[in-house]
N, C-alpha and C. Protein backbone atom coordinates (compact mmCIF):
# COMPACT_ATOMS: atom_id res chain seq x y z
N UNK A 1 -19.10 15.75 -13.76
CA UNK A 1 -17.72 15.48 -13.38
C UNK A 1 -17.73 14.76 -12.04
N UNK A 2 -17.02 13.53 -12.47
CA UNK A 2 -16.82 12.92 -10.54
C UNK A 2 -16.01 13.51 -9.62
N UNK A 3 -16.56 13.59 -8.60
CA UNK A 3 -15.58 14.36 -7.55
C UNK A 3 -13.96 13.88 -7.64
N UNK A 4 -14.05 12.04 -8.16
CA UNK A 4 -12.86 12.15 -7.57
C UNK A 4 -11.56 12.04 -8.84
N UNK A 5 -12.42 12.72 -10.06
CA UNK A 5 -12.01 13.15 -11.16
C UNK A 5 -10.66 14.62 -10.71
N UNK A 6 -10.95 15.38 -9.55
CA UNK A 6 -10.45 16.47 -9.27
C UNK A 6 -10.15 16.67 -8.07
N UNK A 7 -9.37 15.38 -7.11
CA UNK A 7 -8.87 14.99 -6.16
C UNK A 7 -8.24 15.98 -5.88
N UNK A 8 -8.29 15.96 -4.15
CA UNK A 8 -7.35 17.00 -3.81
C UNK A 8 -6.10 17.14 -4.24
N UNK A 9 -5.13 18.38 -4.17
CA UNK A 9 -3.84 18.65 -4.68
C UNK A 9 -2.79 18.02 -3.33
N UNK A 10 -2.29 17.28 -3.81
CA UNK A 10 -1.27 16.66 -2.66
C UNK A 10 -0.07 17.45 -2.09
N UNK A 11 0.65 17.29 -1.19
CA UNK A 11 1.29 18.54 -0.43
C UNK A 11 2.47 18.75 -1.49
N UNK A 12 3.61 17.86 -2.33
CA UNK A 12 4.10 17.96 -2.70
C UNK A 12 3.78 18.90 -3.92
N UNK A 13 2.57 18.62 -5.04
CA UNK A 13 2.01 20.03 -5.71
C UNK A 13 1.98 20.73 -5.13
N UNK A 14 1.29 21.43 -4.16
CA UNK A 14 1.20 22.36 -3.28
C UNK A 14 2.41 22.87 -3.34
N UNK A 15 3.35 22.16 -2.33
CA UNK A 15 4.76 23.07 -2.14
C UNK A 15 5.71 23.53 -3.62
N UNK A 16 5.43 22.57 -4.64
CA UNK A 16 5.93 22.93 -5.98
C UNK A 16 5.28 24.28 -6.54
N UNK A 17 3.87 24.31 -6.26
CA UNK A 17 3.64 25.61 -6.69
C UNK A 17 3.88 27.05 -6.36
N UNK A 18 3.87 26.78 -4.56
CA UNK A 18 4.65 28.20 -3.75
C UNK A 18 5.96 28.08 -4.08
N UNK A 19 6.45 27.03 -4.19
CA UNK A 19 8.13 27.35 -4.72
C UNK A 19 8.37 28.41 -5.93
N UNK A 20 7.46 27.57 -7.07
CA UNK A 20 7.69 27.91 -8.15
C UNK A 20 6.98 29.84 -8.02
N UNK A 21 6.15 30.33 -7.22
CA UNK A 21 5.50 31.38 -7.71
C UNK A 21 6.98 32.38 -6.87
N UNK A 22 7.70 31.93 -5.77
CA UNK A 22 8.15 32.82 -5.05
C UNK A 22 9.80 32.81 -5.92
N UNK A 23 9.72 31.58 -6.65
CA UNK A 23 11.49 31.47 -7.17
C UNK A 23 11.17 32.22 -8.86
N UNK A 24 9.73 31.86 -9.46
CA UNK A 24 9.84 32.79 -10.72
C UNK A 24 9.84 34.66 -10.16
N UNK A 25 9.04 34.99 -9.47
CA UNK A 25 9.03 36.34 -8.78
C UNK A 25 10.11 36.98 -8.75
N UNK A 26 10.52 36.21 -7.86
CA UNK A 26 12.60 36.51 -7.56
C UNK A 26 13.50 36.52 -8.77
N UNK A 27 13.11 35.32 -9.91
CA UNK A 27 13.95 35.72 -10.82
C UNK A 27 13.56 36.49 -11.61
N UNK A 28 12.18 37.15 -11.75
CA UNK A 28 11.72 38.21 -12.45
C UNK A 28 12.26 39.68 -11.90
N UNK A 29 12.58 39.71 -10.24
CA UNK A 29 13.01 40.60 -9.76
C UNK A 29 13.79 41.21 -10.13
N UNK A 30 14.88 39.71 -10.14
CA UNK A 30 16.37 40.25 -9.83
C UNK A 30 17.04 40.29 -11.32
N UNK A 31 15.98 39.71 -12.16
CA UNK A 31 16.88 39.85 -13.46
C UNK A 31 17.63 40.83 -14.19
N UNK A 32 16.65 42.41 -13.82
CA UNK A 32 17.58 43.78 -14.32
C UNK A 32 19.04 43.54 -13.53
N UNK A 33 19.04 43.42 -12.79
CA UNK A 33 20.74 43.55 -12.47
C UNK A 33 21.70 42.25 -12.09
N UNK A 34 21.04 41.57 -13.23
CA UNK A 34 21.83 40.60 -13.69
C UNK A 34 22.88 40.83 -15.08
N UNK A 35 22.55 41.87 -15.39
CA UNK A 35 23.49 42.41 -16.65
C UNK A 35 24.68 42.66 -16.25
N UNK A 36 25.08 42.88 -15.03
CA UNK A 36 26.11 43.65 -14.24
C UNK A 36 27.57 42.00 -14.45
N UNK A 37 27.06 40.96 -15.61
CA UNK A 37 28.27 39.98 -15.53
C UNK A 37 29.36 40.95 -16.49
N UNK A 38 29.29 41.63 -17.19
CA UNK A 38 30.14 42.58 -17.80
C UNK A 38 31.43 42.91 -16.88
N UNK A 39 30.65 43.46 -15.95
CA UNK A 39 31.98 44.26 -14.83
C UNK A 39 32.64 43.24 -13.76
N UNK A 40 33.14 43.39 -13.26
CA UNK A 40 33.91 42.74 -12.49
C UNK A 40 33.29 42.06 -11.40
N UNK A 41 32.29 43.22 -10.66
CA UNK A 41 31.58 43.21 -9.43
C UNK A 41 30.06 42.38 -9.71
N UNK A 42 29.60 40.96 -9.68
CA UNK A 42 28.66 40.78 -10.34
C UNK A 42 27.49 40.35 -9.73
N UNK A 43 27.51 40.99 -8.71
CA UNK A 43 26.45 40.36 -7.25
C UNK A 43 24.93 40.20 -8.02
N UNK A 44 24.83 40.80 -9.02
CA UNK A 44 23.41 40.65 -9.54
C UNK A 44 23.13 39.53 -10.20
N UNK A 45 24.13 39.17 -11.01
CA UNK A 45 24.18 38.48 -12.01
C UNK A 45 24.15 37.11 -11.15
N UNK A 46 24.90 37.26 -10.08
CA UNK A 46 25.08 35.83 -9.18
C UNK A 46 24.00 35.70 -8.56
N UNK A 47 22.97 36.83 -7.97
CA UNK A 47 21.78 36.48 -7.26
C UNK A 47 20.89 36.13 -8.26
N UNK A 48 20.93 36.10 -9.34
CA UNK A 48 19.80 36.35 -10.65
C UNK A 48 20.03 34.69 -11.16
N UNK A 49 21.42 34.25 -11.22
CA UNK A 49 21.57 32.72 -11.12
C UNK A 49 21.77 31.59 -10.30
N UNK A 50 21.63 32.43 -9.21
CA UNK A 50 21.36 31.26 -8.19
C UNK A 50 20.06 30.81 -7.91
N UNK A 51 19.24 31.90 -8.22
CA UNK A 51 17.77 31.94 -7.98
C UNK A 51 17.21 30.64 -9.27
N UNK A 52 18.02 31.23 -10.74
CA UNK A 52 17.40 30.27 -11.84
C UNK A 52 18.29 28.97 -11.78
N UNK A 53 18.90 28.83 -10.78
CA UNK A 53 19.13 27.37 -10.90
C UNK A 53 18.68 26.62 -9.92
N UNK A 54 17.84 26.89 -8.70
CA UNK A 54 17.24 27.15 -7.65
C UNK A 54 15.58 26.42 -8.49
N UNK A 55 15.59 27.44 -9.57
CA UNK A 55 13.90 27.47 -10.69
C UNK A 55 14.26 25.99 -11.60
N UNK A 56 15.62 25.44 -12.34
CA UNK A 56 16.01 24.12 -12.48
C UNK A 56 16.28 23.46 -11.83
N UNK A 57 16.65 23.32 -10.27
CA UNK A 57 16.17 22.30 -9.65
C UNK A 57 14.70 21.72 -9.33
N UNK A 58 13.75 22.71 -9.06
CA UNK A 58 12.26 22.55 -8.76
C UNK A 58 12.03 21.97 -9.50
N UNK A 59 12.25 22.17 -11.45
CA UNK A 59 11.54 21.77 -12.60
C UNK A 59 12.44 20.51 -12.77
N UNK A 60 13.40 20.01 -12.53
CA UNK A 60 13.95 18.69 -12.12
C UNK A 60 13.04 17.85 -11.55
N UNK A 61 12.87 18.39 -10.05
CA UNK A 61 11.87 17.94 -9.19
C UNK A 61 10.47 17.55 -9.45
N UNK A 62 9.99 18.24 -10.32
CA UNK A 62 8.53 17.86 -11.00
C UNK A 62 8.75 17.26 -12.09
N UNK A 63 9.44 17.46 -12.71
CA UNK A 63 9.69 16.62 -13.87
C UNK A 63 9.65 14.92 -13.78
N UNK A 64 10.44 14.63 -12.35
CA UNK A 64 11.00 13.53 -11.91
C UNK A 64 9.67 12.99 -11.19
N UNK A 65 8.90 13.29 -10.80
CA UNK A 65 7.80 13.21 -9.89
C UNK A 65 6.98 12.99 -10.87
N UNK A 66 6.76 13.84 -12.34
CA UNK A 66 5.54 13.48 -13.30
C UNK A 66 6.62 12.48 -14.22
N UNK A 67 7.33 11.77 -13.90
CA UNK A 67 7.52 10.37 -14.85
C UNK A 67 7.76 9.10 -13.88
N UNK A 68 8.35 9.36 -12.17
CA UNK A 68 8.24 8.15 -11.52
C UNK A 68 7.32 8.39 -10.09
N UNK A 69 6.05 9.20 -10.38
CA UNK A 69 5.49 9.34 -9.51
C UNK A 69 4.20 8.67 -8.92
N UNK A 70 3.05 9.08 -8.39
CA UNK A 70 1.81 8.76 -8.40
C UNK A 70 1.45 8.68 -10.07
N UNK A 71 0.53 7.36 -10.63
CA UNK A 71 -0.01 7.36 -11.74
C UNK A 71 -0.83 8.71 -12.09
N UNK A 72 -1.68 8.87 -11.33
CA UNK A 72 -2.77 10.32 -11.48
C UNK A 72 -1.50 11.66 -11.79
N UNK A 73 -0.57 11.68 -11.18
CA UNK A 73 0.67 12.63 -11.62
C UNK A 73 1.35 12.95 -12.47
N UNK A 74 1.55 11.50 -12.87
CA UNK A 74 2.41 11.34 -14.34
C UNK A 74 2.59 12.27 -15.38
N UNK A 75 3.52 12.85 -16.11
CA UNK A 75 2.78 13.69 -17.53
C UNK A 75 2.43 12.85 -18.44
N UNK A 76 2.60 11.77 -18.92
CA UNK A 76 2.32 10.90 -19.54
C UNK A 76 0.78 10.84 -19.39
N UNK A 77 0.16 11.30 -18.00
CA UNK A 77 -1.35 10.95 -18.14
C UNK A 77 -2.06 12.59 -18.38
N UNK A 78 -1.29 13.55 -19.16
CA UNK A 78 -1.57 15.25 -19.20
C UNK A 78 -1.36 15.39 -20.40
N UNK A 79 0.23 15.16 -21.22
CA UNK A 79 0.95 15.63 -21.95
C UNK A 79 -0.45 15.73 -22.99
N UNK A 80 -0.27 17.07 -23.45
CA UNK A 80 -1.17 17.17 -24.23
C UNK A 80 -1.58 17.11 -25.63
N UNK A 81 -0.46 16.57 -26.56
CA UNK A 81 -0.23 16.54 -27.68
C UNK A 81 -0.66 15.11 -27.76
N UNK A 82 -2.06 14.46 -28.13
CA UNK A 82 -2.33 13.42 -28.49
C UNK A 82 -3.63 13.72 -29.11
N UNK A 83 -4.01 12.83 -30.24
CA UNK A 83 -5.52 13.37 -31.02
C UNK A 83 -6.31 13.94 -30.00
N UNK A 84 -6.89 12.69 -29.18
CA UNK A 84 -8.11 13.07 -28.46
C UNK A 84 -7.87 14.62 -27.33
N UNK A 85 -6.19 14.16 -26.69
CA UNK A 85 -6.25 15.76 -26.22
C UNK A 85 -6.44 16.56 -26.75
N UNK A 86 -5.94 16.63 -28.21
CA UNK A 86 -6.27 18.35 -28.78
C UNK A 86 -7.40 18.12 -28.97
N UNK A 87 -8.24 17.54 -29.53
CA UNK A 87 -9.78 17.51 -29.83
C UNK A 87 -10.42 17.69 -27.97
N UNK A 88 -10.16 17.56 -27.26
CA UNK A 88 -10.58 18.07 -26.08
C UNK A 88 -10.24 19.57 -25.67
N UNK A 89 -9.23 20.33 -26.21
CA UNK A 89 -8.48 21.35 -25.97
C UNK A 89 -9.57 22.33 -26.71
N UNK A 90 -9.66 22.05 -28.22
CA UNK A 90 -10.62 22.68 -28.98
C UNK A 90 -11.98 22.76 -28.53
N UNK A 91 -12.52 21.70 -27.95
CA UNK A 91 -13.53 21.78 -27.00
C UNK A 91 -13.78 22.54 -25.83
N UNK A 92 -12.85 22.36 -24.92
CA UNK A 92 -12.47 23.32 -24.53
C UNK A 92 -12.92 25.77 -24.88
N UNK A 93 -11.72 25.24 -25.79
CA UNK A 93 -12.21 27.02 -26.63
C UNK A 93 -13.55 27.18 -27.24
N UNK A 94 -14.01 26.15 -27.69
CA UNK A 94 -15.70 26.28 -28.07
C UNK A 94 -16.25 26.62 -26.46
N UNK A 95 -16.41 26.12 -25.66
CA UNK A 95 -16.99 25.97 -24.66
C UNK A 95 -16.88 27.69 -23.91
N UNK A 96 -15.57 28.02 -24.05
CA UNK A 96 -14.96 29.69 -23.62
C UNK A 96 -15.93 30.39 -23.88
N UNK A 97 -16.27 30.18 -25.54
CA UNK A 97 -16.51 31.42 -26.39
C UNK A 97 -18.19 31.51 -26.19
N UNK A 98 -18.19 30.60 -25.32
CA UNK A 98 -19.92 30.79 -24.68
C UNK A 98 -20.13 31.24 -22.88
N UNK A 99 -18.86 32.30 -22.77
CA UNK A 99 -18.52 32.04 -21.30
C UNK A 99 -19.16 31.13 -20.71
N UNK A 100 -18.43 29.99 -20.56
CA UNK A 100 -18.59 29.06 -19.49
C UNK A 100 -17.47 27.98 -19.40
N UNK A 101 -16.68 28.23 -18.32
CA UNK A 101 -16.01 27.21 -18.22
C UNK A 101 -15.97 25.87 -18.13
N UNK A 102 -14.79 25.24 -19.17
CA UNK A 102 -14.77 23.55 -19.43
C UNK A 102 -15.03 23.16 -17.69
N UNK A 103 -15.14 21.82 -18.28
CA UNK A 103 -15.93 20.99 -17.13
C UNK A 103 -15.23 19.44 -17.11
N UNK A 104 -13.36 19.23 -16.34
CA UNK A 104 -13.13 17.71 -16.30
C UNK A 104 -12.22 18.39 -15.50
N UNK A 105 -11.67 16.70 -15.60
CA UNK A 105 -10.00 16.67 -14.69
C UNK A 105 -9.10 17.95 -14.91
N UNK A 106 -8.45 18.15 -14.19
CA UNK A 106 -7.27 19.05 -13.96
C UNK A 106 -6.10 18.61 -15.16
N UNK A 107 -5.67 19.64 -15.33
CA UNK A 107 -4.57 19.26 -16.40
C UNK A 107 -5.21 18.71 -17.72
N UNK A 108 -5.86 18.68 -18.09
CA UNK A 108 -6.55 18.03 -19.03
C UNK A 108 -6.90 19.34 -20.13
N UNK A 109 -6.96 18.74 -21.77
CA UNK A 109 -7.60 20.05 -22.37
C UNK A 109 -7.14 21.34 -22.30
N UNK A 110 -7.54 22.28 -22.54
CA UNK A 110 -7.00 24.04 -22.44
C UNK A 110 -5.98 23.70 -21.44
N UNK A 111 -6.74 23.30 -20.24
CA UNK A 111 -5.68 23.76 -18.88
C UNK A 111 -4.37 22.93 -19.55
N UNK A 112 -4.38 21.73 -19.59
CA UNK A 112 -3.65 20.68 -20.25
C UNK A 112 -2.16 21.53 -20.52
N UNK A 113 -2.77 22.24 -22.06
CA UNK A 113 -2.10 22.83 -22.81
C UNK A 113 -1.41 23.56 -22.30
N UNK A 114 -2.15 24.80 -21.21
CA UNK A 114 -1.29 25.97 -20.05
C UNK A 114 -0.57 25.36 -19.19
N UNK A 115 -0.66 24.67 -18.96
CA UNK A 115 0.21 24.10 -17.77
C UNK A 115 1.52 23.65 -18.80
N UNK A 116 1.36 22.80 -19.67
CA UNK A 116 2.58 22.75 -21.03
C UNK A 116 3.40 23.75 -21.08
N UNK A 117 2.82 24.81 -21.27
CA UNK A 117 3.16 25.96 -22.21
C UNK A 117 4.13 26.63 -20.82
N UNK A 118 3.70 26.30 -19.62
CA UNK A 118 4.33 26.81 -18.65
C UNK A 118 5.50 26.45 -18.12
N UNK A 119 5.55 24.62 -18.39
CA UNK A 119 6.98 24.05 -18.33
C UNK A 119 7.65 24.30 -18.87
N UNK A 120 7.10 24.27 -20.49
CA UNK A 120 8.15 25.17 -21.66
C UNK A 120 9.11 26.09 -21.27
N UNK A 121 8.15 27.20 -20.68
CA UNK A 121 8.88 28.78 -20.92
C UNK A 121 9.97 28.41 -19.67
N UNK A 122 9.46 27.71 -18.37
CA UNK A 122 10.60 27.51 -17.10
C UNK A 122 11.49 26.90 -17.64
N UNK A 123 11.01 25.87 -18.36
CA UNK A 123 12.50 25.07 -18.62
C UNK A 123 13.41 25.52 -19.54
N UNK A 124 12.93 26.33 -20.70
CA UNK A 124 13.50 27.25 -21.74
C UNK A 124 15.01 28.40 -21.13
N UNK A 125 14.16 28.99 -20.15
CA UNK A 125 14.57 29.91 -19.41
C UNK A 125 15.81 29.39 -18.64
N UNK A 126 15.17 28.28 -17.28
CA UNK A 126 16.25 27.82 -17.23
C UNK A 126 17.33 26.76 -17.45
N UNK A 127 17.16 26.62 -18.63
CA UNK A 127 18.52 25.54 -19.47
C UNK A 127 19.22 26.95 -19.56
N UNK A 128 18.83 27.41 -20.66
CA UNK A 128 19.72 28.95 -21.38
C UNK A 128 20.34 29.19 -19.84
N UNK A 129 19.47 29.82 -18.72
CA UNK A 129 20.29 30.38 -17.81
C UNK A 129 21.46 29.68 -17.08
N UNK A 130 21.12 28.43 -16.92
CA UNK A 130 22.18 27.42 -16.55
C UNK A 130 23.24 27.59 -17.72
N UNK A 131 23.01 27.71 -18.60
CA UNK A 131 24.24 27.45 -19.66
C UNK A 131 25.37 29.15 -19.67
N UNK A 132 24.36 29.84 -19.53
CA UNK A 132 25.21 30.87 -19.15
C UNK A 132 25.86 31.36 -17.66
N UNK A 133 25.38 30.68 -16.83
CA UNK A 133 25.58 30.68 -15.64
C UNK A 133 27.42 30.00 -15.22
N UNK A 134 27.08 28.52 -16.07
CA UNK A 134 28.49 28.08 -15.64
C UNK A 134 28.99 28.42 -17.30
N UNK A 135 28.90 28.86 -18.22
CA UNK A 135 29.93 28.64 -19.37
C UNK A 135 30.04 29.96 -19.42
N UNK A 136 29.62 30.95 -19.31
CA UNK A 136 29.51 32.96 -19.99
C UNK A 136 31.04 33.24 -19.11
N UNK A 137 31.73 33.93 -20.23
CA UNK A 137 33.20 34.42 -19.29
C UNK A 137 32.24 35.45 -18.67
N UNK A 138 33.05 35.68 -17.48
CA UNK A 138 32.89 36.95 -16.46
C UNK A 138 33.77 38.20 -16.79
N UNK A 139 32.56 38.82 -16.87
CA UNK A 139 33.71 40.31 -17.02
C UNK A 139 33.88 40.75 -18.44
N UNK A 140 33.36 40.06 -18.89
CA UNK A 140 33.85 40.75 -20.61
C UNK A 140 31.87 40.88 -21.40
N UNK A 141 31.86 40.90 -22.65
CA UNK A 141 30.82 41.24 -23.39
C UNK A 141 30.84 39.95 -23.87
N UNK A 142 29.53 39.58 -24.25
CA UNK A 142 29.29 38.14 -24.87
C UNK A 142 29.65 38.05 -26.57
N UNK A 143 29.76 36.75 -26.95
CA UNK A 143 30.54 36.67 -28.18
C UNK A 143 29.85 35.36 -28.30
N UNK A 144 29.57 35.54 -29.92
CA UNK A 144 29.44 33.73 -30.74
C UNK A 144 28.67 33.34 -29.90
N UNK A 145 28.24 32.41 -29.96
CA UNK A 145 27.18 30.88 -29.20
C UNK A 145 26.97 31.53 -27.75
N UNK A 146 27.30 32.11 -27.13
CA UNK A 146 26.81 32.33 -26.19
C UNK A 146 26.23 33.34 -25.92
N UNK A 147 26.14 34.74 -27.12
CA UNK A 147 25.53 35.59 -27.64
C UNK A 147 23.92 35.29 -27.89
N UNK A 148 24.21 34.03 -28.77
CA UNK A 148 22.95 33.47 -28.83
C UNK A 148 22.04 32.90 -27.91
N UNK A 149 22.69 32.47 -26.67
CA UNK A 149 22.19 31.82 -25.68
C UNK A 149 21.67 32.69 -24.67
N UNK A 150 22.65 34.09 -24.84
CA UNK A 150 22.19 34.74 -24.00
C UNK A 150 20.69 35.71 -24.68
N UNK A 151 20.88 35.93 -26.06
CA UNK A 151 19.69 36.76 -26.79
C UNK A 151 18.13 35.46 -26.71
N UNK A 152 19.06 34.21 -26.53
CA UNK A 152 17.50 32.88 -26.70
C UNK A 152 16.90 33.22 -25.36
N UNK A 153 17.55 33.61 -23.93
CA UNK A 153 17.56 33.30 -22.90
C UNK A 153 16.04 34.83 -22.56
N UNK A 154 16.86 36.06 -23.67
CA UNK A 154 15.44 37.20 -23.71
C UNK A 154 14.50 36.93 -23.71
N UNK A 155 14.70 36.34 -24.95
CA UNK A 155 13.37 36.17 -25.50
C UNK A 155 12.46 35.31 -24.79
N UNK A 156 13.04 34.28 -23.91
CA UNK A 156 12.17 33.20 -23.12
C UNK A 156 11.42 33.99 -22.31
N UNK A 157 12.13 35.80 -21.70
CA UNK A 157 11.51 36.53 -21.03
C UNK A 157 9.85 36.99 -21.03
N UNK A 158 9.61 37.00 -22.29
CA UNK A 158 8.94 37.27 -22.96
C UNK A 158 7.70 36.50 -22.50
N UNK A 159 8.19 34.84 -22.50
CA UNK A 159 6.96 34.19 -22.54
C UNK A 159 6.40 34.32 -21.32
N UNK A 160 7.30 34.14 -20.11
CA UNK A 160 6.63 34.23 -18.79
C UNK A 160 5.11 35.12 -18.47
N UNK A 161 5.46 36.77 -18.90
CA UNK A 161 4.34 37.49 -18.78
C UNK A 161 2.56 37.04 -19.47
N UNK A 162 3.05 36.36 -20.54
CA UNK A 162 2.06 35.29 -21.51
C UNK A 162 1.57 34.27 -20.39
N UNK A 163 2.00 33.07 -19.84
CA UNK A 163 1.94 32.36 -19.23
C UNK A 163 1.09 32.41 -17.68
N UNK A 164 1.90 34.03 -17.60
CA UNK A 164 1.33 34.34 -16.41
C UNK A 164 -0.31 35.30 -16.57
N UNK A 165 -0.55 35.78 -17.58
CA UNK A 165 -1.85 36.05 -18.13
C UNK A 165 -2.36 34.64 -18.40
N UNK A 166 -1.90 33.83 -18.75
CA UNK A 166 -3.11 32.57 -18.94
C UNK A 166 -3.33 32.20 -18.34
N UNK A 167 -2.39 31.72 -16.85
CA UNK A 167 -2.84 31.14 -15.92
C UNK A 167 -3.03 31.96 -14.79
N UNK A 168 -2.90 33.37 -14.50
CA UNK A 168 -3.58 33.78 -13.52
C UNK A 168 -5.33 34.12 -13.99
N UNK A 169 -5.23 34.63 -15.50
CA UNK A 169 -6.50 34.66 -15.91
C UNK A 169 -7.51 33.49 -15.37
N UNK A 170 -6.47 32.26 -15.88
CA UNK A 170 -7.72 30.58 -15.65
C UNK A 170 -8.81 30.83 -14.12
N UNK A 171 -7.14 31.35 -13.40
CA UNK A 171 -7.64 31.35 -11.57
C UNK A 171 -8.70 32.30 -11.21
N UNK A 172 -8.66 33.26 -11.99
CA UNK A 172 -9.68 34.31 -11.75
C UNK A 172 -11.03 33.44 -12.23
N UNK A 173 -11.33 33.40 -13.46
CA UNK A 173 -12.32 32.78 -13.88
C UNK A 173 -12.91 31.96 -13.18
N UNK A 174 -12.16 30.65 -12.44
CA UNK A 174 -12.56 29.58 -11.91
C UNK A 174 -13.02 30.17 -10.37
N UNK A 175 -12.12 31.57 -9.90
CA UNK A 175 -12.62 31.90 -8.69
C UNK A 175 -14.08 32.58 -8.83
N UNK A 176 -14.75 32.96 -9.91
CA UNK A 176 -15.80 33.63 -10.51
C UNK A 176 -16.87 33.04 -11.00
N UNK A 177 -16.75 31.55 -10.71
CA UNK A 177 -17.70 30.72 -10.89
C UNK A 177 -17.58 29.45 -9.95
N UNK A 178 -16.74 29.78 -8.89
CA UNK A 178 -16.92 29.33 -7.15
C UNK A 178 -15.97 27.90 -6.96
N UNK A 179 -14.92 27.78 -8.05
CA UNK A 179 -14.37 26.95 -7.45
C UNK A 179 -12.76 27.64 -7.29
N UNK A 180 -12.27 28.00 -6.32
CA UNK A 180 -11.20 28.62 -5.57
C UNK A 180 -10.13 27.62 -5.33
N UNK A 181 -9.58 26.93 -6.64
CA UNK A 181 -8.17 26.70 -6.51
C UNK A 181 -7.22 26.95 -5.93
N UNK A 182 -7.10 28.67 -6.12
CA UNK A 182 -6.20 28.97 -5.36
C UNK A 182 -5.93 28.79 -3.64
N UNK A 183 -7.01 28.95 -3.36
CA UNK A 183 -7.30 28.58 -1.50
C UNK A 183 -6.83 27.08 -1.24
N UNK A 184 -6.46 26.15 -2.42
CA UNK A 184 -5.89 25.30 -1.95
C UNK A 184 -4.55 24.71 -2.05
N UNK A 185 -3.90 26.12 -2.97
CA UNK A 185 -2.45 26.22 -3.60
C UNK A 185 -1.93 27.10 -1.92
N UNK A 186 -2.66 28.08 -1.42
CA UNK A 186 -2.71 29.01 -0.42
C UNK A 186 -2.41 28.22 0.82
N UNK A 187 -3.54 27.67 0.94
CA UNK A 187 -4.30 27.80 2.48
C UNK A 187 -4.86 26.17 2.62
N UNK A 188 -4.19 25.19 1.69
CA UNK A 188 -4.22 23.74 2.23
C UNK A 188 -5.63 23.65 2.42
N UNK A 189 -6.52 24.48 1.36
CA UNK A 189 -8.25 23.87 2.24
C UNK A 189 -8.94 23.93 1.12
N UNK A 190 -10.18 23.22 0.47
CA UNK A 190 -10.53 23.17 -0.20
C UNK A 190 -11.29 23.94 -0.68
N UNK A 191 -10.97 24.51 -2.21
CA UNK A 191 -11.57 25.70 -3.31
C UNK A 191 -12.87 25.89 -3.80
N UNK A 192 -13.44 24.42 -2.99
CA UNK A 192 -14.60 24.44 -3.56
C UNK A 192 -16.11 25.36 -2.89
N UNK A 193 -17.05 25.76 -3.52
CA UNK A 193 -18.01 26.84 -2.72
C UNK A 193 -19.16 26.19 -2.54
């Protein structure tokens, strides 16, 4: 692998990722007493959507950055649904099942795919929450289409804990065979040992 295959993470990743770990946290927090839009008094429900629209602006922000950004940034140069990516992805899981971790660019392959799977569930999460945020009457029980939006909006719950096993798992692994990503999501210094 060429070094400069796995260029440093630029400040703007960087700050997208502490955003994103401290604004999903918060909305994982605060989500139990976000149910409270029923009653009148709905301070939960309002801290629980300010936070996830707070989590759709960021994913705005990267979104916008991986289509008019640095070329190396792009999703267009990640998105992982193309022959050779999945045939790299599968490569990839062969490579697992011999503990030893794949060996290229970032975003690429398995990771490729996790990092996908991670925009998914944020952006899943927060469309639904945006949609209930400004359209859900206040104060009453949900009804029709927005019943649904609010039961789609559960289930997105779901995926986060998934997401967050795949990719805190990746970090462990990679910290366990000496290259420390995280120290440079952290601490602006390089992961490498």
């Amino acid at each position: 692998m060429n070094s400069n295959d796995n260029a440093r993470l630029g400040n703007l990743v960087r700050f997208w990722h502490l955003a994103m770990i401290a604004l999903v946290l918060s909305a994982l927090l605060s989500g139990e007493g976000a149910d409270d839009y029923k009653k009148m008094d709905q301070a939960g429900f309002l801290l629980h959507g300010g936070i996830g629209l707070a989590v759709l602006a960021a994913l705005c922000g990267y979104f916008l950055h991986g289509l008019i950004g640095p070329k190396d940034s792009r999703l267009s140069s990640w998105f992982p649904f193309t022959p050779a990516r999945l045939r790299q992805t599968g490569k990839d899981i062969a490579v697992l099942t011999t503990f030893k971790l794949p060996e290229h660019r970032r975003r690429q392959g398995l990771a490729g795919l996790v990092q996908f799977f991670g925009l998914i569930a944020f952006s899943w999460l927060a469309a639904t929450g945006a949609v209930m945020y400004f359209f859900m009457e206040r104060g009453a029980k949900v009804h029709g289409i927005m019943h649904m939006v609010k039961e789609a909006h559960e289930v997105g719950t779901v995926l986060i804990p998934i997401y967050l096993a795949l990719h805190v798992g990746a970090v462990i692994a990679h910290s366990l065979t000496g290259h420390q990503v995280w120290k440079e999501i952290f601490f602006f210094k390089s992961g490498e040992a």
